[in-house]
Protein backbone atom coordinates (compact mmCIF):
# COMPACT_ATOMS: atom_id res chain seq x y z
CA UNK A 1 2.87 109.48 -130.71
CA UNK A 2 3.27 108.48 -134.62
CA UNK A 3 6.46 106.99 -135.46
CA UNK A 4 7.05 110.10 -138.16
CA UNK A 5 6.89 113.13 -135.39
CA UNK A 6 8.66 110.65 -133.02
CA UNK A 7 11.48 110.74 -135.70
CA UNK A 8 11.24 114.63 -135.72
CA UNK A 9 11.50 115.11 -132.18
CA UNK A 10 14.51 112.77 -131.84
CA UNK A 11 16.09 114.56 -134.91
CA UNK A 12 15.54 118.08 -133.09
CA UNK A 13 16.74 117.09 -129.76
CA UNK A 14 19.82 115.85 -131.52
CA UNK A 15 20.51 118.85 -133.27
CA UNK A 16 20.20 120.74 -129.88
CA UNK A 17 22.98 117.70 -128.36
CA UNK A 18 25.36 119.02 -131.40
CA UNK A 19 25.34 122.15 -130.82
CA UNK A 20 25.81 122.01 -127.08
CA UNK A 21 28.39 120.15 -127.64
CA UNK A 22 29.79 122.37 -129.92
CA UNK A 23 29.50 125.18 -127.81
CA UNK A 24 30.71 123.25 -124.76
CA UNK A 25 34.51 122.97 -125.82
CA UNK A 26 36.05 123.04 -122.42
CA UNK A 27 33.63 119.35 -121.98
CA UNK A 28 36.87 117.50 -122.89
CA UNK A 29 36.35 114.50 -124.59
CA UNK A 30 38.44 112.31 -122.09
CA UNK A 31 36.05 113.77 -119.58
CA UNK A 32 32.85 112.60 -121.02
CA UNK A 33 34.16 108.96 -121.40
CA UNK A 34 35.37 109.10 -117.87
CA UNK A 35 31.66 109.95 -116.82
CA UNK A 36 29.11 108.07 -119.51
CA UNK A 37 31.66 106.02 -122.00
CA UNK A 38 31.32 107.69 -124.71
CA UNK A 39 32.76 111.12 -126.16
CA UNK A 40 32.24 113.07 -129.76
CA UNK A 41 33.95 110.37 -131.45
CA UNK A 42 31.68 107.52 -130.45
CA UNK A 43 28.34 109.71 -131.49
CA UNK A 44 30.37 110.36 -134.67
CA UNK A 45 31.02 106.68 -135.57
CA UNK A 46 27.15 106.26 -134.47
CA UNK A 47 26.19 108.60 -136.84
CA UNK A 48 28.66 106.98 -139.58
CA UNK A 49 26.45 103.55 -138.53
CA UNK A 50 23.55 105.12 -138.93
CA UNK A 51 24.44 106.29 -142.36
CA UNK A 52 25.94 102.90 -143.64
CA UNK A 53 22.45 101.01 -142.24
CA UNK A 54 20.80 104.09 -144.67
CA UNK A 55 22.95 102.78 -147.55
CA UNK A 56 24.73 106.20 -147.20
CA UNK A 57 29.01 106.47 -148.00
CA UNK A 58 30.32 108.37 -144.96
CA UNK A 59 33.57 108.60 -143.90
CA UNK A 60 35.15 108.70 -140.57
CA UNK A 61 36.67 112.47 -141.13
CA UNK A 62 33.03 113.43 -142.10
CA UNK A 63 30.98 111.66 -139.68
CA UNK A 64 33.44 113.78 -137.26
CA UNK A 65 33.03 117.07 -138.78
CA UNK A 66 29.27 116.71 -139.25
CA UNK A 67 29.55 116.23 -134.68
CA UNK A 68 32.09 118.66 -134.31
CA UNK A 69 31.28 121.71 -136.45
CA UNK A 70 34.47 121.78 -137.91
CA UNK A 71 37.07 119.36 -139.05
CA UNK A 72 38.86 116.88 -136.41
CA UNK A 73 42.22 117.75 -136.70
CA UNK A 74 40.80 121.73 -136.17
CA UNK A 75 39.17 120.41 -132.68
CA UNK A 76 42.07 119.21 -131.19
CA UNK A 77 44.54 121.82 -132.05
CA UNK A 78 41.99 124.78 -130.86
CA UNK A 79 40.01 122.80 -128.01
CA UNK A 80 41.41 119.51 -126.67
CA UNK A 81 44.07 119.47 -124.06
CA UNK A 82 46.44 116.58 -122.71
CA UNK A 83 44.70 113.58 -121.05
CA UNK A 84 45.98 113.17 -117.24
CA UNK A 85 46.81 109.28 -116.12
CA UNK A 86 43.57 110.04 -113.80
CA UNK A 87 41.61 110.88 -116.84
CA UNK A 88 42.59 107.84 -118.42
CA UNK A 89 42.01 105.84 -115.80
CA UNK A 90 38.41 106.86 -115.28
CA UNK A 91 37.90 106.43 -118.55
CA UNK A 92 39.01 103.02 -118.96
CA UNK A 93 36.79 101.94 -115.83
CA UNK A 94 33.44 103.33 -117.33
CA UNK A 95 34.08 102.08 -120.84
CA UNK A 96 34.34 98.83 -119.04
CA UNK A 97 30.80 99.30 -118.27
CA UNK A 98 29.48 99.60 -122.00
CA UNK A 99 30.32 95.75 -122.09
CA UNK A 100 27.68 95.05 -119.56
């Protein structure tokens, strides 16, 4: 495969991660760290990477809102519920693994 329709494909399938994402409110963040370490927060701040290694000025708020759909602060008041001690536990075990 050439490197260009490599670049298309991944493009494409992350579009398709987006908006399942953004379809897939109940996925609570907390959840998703508790399972693979990261959430919507870490892709944004990977996309905000991405854009800095571009030479592109992106900001936190709109790395988030490009991932979300909609602004942070919009997210959590309509979607995002109260993180149980169990949640936060789990999570803090499996970020431990990103360090590996």
């Amino acid at each position: 495969m050439d490197p260009a329709t490599q670049t298309e494909l991944e493009a494409a399938a992350f579009r398709r991660l987006l908006n399942h994402l953004r379809h897939r409110t109940d996925a609570q963040n907390i959840d998703l760290m508790g399972l693979a370490g990261f959430c919507r927060n870490g892709l944004a701040d990977w996309y905000q990477e991405a854009a800095a290694e571009q030479g592109v000025d992106l900001d936190k708020a709109a790395a988030r809102e490009i991932v979300y759909g909609m602004p942070y602060a919009d997210f959590k008041a309509k979607y995002q519920t109260e993180a149980t001690p169990e949640q936060l536990a789990r999570m803090d075990e499996s970020v431990k693994k990103n360090k590996a």
